[in-house]
PDB file of N, CA and C in Angstrom:
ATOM      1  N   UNK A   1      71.279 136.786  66.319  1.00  0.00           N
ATOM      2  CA  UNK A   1      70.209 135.807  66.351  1.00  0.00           C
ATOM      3  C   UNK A   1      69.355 135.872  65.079  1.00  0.00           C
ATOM      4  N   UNK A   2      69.375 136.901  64.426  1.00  0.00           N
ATOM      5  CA  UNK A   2      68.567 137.009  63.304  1.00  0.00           C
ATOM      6  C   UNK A   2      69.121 136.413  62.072  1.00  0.00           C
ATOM      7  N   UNK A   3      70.614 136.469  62.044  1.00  0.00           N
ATOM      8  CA  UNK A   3      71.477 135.549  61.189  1.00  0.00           C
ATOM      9  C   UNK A   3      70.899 134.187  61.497  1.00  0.00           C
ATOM     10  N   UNK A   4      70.835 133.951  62.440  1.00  0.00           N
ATOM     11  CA  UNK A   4      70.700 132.573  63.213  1.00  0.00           C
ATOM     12  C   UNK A   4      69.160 132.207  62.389  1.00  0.00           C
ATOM     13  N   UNK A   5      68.234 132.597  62.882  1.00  0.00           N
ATOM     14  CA  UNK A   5      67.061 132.319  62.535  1.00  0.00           C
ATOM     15  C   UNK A   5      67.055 132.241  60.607  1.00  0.00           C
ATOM     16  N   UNK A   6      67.552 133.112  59.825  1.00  0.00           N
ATOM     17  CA  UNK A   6      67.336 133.043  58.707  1.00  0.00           C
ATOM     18  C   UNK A   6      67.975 131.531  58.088  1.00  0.00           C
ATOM     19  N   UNK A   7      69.090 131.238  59.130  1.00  0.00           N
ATOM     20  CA  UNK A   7      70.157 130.283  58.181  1.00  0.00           C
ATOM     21  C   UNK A   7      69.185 128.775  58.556  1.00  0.00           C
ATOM     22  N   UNK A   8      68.338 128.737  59.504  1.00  0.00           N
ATOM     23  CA  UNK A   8      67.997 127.870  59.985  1.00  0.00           C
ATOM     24  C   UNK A   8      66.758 127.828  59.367  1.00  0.00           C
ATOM     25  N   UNK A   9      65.893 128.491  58.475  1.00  0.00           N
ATOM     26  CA  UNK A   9      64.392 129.050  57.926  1.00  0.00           C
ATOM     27  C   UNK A   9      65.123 128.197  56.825  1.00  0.00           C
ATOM     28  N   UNK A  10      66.278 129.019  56.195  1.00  0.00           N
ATOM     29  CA  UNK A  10      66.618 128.103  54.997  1.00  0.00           C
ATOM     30  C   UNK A  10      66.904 126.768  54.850  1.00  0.00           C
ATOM     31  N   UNK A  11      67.443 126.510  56.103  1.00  0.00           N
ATOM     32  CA  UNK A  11      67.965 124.730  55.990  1.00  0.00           C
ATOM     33  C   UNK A  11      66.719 124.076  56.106  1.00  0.00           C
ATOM     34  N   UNK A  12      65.515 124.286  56.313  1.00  0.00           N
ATOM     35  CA  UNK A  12      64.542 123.904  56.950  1.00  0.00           C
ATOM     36  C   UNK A  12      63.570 123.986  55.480  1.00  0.00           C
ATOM     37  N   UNK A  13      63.895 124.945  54.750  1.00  0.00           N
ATOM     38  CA  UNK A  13      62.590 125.923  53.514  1.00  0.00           C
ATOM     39  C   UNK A  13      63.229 124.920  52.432  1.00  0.00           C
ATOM     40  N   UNK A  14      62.103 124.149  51.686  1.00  0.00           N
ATOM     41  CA  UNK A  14      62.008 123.429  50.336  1.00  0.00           C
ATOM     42  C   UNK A  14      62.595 121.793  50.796  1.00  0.00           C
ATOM     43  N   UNK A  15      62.340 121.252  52.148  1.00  0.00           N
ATOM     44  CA  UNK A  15      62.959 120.128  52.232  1.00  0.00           C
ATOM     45  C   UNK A  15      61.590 119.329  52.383  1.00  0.00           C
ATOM     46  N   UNK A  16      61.985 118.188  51.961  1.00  0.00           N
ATOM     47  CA  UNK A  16      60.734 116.883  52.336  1.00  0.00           C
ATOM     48  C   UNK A  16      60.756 116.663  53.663  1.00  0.00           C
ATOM     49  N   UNK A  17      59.462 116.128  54.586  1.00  0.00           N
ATOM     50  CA  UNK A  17      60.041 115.535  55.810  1.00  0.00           C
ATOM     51  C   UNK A  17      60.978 114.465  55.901  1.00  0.00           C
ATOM     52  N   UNK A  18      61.280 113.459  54.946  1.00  0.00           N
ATOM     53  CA  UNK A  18      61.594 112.799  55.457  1.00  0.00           C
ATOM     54  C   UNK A  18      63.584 112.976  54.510  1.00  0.00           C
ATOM     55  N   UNK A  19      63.907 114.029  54.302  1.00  0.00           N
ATOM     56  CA  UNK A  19      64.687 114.625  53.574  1.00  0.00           C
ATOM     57  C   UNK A  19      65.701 114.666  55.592  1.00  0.00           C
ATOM     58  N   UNK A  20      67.089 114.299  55.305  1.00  0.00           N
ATOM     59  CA  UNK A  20      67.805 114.044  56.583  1.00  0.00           C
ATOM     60  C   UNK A  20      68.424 115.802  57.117  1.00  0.00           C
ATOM     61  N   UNK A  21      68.462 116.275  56.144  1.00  0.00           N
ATOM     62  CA  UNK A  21      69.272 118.034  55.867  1.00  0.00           C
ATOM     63  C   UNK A  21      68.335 118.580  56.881  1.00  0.00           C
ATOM     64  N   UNK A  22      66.448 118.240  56.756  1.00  0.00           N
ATOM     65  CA  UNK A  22      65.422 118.751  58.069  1.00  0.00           C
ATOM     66  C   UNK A  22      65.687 118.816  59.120  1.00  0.00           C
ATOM     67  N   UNK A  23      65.740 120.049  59.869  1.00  0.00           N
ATOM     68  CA  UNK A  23      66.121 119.858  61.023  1.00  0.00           C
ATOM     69  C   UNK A  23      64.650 121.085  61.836  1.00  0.00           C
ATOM     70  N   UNK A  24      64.128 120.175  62.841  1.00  0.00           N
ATOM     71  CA  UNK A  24      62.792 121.066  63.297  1.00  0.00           C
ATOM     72  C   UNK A  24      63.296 122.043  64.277  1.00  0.00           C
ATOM     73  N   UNK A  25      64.627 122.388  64.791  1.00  0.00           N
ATOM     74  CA  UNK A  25      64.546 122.987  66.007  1.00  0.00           C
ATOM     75  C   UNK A  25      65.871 124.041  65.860  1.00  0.00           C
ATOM     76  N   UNK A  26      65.651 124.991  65.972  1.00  0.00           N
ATOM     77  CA  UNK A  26      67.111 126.115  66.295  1.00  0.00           C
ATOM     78  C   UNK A  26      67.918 125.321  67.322  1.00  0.00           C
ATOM     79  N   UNK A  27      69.023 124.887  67.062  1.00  0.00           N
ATOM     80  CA  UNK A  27      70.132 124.577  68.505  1.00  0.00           C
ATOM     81  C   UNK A  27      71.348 125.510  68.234  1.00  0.00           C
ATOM     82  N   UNK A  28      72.068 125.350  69.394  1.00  0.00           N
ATOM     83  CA  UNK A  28      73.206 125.752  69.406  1.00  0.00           C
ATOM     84  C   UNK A  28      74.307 125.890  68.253  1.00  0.00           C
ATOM     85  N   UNK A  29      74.549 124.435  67.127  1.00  0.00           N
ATOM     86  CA  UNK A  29      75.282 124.885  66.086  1.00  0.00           C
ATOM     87  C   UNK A  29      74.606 125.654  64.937  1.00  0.00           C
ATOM     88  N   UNK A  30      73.579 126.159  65.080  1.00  0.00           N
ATOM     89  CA  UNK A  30      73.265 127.380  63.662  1.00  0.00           C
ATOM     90  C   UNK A  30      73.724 128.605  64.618  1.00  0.00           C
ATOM     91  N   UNK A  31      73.310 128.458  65.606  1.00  0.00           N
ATOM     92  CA  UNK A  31      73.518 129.928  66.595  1.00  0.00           C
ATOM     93  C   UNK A  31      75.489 130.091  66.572  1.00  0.00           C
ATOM     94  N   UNK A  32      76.107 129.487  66.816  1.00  0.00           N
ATOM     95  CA  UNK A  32      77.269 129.381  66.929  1.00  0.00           C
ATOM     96  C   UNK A  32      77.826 130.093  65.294  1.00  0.00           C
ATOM     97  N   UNK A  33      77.023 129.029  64.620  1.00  0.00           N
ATOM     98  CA  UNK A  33      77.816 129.137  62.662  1.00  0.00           C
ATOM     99  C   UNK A  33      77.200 130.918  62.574  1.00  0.00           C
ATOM    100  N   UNK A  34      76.208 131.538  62.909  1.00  0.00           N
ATOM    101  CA  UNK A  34      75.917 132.709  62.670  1.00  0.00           C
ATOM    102  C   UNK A  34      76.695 133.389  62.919  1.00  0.00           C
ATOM    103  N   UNK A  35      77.456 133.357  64.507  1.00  0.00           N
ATOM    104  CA  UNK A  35      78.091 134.293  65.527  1.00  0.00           C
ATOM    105  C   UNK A  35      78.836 134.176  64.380  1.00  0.00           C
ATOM    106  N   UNK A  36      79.545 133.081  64.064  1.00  0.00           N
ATOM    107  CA  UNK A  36      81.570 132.961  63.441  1.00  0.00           C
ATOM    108  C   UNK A  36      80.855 134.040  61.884  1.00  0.00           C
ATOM    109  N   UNK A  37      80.053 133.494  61.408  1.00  0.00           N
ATOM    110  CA  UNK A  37      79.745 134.388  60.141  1.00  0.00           C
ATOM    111  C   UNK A  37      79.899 135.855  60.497  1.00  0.00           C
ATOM    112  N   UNK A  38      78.989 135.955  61.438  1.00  0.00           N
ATOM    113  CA  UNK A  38      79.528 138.084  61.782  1.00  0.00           C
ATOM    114  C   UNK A  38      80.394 138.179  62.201  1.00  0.00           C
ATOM    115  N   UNK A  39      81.309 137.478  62.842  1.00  0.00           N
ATOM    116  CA  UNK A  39      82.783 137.831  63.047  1.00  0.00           C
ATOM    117  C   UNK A  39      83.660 137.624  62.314  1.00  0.00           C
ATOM    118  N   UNK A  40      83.433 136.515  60.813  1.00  0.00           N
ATOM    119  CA  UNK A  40      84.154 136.325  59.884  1.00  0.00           C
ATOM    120  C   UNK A  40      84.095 138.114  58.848  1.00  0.00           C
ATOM    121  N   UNK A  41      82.633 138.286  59.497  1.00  0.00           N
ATOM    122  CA  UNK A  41      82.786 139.466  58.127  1.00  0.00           C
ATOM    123  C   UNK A  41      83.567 140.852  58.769  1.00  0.00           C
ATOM    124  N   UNK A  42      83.129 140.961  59.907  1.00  0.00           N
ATOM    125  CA  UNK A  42      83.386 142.546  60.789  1.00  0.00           C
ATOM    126  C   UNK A  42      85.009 142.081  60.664  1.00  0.00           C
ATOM    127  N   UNK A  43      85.813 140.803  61.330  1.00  0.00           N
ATOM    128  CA  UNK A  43      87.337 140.775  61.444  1.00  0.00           C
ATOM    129  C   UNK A  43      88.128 140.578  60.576  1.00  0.00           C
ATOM    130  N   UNK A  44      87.316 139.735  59.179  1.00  0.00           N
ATOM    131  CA  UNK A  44      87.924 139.531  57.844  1.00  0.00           C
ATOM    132  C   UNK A  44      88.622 138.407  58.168  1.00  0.00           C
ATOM    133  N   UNK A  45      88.312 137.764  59.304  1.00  0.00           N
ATOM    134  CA  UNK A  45      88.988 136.211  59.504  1.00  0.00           C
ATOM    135  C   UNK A  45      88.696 135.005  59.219  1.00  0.00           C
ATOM    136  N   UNK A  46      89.811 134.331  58.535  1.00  0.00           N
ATOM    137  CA  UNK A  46      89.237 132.918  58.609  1.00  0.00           C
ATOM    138  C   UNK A  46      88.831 132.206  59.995  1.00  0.00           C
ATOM    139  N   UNK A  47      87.561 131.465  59.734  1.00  0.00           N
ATOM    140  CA  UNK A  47      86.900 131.121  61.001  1.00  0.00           C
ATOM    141  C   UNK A  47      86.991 129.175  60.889  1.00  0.00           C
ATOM    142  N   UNK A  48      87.408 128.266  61.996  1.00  0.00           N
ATOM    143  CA  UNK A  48      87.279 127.080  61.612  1.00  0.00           C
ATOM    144  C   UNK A  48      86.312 126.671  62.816  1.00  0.00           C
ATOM    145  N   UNK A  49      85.325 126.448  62.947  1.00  0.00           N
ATOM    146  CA  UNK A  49      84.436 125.721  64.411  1.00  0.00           C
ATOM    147  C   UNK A  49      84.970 124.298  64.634  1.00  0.00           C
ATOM    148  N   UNK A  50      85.267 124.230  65.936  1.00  0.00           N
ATOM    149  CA  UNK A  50      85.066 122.810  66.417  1.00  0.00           C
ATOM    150  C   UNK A  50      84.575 122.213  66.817  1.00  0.00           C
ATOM    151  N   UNK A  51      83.848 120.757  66.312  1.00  0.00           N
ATOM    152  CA  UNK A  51      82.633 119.789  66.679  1.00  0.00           C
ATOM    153  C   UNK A  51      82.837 118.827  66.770  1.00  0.00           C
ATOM    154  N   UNK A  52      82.568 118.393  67.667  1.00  0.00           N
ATOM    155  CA  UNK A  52      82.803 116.513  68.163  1.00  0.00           C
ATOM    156  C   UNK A  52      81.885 115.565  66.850  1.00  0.00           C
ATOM    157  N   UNK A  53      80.321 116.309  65.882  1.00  0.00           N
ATOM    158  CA  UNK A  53      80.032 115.330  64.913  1.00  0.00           C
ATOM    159  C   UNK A  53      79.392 116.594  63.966  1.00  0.00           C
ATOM    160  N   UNK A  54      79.979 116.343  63.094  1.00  0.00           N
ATOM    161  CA  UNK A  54      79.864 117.251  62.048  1.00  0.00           C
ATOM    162  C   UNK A  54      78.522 116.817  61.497  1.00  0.00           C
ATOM    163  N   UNK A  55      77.590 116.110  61.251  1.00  0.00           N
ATOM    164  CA  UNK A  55      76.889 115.330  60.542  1.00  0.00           C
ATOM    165  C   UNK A  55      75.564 115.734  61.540  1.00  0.00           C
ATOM    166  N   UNK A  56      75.729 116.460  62.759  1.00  0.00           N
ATOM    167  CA  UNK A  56      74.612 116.908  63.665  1.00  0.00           C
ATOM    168  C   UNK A  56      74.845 118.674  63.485  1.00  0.00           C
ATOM    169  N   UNK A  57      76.061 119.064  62.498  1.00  0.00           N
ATOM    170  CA  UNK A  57      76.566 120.288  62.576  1.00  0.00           C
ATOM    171  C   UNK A  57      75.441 121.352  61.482  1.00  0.00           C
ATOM    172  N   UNK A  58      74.873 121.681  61.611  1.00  0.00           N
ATOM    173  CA  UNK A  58      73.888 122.570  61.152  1.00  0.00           C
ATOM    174  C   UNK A  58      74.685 123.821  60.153  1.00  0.00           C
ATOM    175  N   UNK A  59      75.061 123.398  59.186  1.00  0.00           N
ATOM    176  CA  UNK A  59      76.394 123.849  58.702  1.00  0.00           C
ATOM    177  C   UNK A  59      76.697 123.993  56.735  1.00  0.00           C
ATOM    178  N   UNK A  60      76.556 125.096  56.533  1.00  0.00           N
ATOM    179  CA  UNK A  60      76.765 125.183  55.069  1.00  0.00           C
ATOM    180  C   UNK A  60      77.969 126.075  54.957  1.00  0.00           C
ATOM    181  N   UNK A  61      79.013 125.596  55.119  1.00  0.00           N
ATOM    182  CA  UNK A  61      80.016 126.714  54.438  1.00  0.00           C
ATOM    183  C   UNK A  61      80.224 127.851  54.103  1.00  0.00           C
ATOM    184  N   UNK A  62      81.028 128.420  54.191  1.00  0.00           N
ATOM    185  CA  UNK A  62      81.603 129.667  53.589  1.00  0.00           C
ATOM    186  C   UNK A  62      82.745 130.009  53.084  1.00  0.00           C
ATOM    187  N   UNK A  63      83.089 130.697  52.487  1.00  0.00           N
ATOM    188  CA  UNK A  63      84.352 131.395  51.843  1.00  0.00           C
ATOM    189  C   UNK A  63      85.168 131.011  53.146  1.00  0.00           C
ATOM    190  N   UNK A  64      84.887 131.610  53.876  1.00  0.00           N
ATOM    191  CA  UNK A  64      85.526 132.161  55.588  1.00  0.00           C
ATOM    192  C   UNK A  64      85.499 131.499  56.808  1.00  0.00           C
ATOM    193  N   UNK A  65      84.186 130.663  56.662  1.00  0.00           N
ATOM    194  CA  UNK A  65      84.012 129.430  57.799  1.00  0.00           C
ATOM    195  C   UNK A  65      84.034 128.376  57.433  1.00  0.00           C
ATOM    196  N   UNK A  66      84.509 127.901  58.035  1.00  0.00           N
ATOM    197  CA  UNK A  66      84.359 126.341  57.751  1.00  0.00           C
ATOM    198  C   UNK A  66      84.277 125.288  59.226  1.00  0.00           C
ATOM    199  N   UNK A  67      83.528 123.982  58.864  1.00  0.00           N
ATOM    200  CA  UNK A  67      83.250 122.990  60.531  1.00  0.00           C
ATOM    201  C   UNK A  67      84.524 121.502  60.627  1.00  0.00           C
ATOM    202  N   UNK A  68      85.533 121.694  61.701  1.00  0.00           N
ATOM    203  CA  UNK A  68      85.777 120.312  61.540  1.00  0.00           C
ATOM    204  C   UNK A  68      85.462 119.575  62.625  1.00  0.00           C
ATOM    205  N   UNK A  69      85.869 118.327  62.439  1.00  0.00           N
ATOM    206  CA  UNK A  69      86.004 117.610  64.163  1.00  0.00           C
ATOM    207  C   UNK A  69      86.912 118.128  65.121  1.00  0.00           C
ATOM    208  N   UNK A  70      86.885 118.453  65.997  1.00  0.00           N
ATOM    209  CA  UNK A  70      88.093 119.085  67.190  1.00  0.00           C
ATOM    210  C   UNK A  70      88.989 117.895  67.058  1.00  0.00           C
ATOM    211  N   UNK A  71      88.902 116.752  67.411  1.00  0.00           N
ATOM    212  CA  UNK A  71      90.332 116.070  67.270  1.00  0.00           C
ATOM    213  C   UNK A  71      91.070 115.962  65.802  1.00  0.00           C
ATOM    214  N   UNK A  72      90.506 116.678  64.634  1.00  0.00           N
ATOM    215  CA  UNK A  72      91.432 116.679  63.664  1.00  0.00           C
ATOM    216  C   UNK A  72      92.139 117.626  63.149  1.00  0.00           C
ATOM    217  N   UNK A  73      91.946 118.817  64.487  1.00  0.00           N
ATOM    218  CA  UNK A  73      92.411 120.444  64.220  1.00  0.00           C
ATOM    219  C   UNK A  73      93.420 120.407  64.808  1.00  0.00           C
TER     220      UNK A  73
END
């Protein structure tokens, strides 16, 4: 959760309000993208999440993770 909270401080830190990247509330996909990040690092696995809209996906990449749509996996 502390992964969680930092990744979400950042998506949130140096944006305008009316900047679309703002997002006011912790949900479920930063909490999710954190989990796959500590399990990308502890298992050394590539990680792919699946999301019905990527564009609500709270989501900056990694070496190791990455977000698609579930129907294109």
């Amino acid at each position: 959760m502390l992964l969680a909270a930092r990744l979400w401080a950042e998506k949130r830190k140096g944006t305008t309000q009316g900047d679309p990247e703002r997002h006011p509330r912790l949900d479920a996909d930063i909490i999710i993208t954190a989990q796959a990040i500590e399990k990308s690092r502890t298992g050394g696995d590539d990680i792919v999440i699946a999301t019905m809209n990527l564009k609500d996906f709270l989501f900056s990449p990694t070496p190791t993770v990455t977000a698609e749509e579930w129907d294109k996996i």
